[in-house]
Protein backbone atom coordinates (compact mmCIF):
# COMPACT_ATOMS: atom_id res chain seq x y z
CA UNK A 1 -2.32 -6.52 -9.41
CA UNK A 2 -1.12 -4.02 -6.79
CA UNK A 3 -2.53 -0.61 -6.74
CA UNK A 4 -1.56 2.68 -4.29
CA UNK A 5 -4.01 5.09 -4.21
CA UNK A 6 -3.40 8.65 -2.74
CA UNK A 7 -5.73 11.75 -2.02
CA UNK A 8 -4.54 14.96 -1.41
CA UNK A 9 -5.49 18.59 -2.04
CA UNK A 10 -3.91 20.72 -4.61
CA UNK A 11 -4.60 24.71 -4.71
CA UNK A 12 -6.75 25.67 -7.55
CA UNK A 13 -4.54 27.88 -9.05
CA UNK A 14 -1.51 25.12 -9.23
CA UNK A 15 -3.18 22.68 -11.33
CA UNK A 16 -1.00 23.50 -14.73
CA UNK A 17 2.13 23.27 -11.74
CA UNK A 18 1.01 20.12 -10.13
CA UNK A 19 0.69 18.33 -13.75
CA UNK A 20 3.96 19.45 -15.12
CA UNK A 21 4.99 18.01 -12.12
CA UNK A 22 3.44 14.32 -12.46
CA UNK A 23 4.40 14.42 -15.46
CA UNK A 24 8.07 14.36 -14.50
CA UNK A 25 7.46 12.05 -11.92
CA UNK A 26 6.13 9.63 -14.48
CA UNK A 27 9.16 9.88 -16.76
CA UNK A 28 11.19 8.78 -13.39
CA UNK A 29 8.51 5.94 -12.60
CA UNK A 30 9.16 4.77 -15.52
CA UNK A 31 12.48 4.32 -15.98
CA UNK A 32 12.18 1.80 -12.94
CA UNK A 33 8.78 0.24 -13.58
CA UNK A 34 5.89 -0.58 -15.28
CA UNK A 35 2.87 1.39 -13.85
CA UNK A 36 -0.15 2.45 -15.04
CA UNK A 37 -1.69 6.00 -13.40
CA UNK A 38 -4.57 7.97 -13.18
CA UNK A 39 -5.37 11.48 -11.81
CA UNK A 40 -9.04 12.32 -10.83
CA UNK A 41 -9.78 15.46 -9.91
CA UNK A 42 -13.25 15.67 -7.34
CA UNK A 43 -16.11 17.03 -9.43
CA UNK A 44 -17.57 18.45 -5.99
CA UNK A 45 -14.06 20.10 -4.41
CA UNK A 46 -11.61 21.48 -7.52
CA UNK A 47 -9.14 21.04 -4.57
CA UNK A 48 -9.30 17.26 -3.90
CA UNK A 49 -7.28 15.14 -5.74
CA UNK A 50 -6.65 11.13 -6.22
CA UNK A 51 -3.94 9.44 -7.85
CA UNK A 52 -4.17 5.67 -8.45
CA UNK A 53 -0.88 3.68 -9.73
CA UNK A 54 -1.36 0.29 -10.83
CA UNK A 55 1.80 -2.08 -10.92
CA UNK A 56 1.61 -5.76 -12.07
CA UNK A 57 2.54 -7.29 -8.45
CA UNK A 58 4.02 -5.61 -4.71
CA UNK A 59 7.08 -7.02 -5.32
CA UNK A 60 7.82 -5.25 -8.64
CA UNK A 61 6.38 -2.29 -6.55
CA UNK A 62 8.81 -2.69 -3.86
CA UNK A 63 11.63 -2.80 -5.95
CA UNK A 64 10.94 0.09 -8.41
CA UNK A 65 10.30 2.05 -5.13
CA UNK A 66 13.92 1.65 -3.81
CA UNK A 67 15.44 2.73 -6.95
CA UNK A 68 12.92 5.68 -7.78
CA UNK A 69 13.81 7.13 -4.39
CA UNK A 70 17.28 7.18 -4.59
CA UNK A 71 16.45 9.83 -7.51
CA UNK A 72 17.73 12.84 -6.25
CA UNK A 73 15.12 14.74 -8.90
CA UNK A 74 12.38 12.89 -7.29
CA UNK A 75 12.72 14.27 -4.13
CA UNK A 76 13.33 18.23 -4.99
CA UNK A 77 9.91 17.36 -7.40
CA UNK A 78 8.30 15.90 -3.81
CA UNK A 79 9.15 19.20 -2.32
CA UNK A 80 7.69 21.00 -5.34
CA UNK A 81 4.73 18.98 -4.80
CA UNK A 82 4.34 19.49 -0.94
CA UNK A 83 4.37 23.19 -1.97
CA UNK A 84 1.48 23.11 -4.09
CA UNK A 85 -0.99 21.84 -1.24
CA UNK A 86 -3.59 23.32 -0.01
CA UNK A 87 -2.35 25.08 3.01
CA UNK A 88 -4.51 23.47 5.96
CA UNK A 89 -4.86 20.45 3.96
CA UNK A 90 -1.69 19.30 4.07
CA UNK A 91 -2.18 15.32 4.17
CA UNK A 92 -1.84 12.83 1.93
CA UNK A 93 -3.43 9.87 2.39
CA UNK A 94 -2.30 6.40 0.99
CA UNK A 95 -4.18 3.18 0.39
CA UNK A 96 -2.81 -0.16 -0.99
CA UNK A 97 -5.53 -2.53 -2.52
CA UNK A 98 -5.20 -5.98 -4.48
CA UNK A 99 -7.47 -6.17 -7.74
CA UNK A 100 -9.03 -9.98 -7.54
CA UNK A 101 -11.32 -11.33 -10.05
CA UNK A 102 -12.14 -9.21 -13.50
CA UNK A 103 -11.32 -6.05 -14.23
CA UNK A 104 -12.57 -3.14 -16.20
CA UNK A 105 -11.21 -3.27 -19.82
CA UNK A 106 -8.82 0.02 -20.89
């Protein structure tokens, strides 16, 4: 398994914004791959934010990823996104990681 993992930091008052808009990004995902994803929101900063997408291998990654960007809708909702960060927070941080061995069950 391949999995991206991002953490950002969304402005309290655009969470309902912020979901609307992953939820449109996962119709697009979608559409291109199969991914699982999960949004955690920090119990100890309602700002900070992780999102972890789980694809079956990189290469099936790699591939969906070339398509998905050449979404024009996917970039206007990346600028919607951008907008809805905190404003001297404005990083997001990526991670890849490899799940070996067992896993947790769904």
């Amino acid at each position: 398994m391949f999995v991206k993992v991002y953490q950002y930091h969304i402005q309290p008052d655009k969470v309902d914004e912020y979901l609307a808009i992953q939820d449109k990004v996962s119709d697009i995902y979608g559409r291109y791959s199969t991914v699982q994803t999960l949004y955690l929101n920090s119990r100890d900063d309602a700002t900070k934010w992780m999102e972890i997408l789980k694809y079956e291998d990189e290469e099936q990654f790699e591939k969906s990823m070339d398509k998905i960007n050449e979404q024009e809708e996917i970039q206007e909702l990346f600028k919607a996104f951008q907008s809805l960060l905190v404003r001297d927070q404005k990083e997001i941080r990526e991670e890849v990681f490899h799940i070996s061995g067992p896993s947790i069950k769904d």
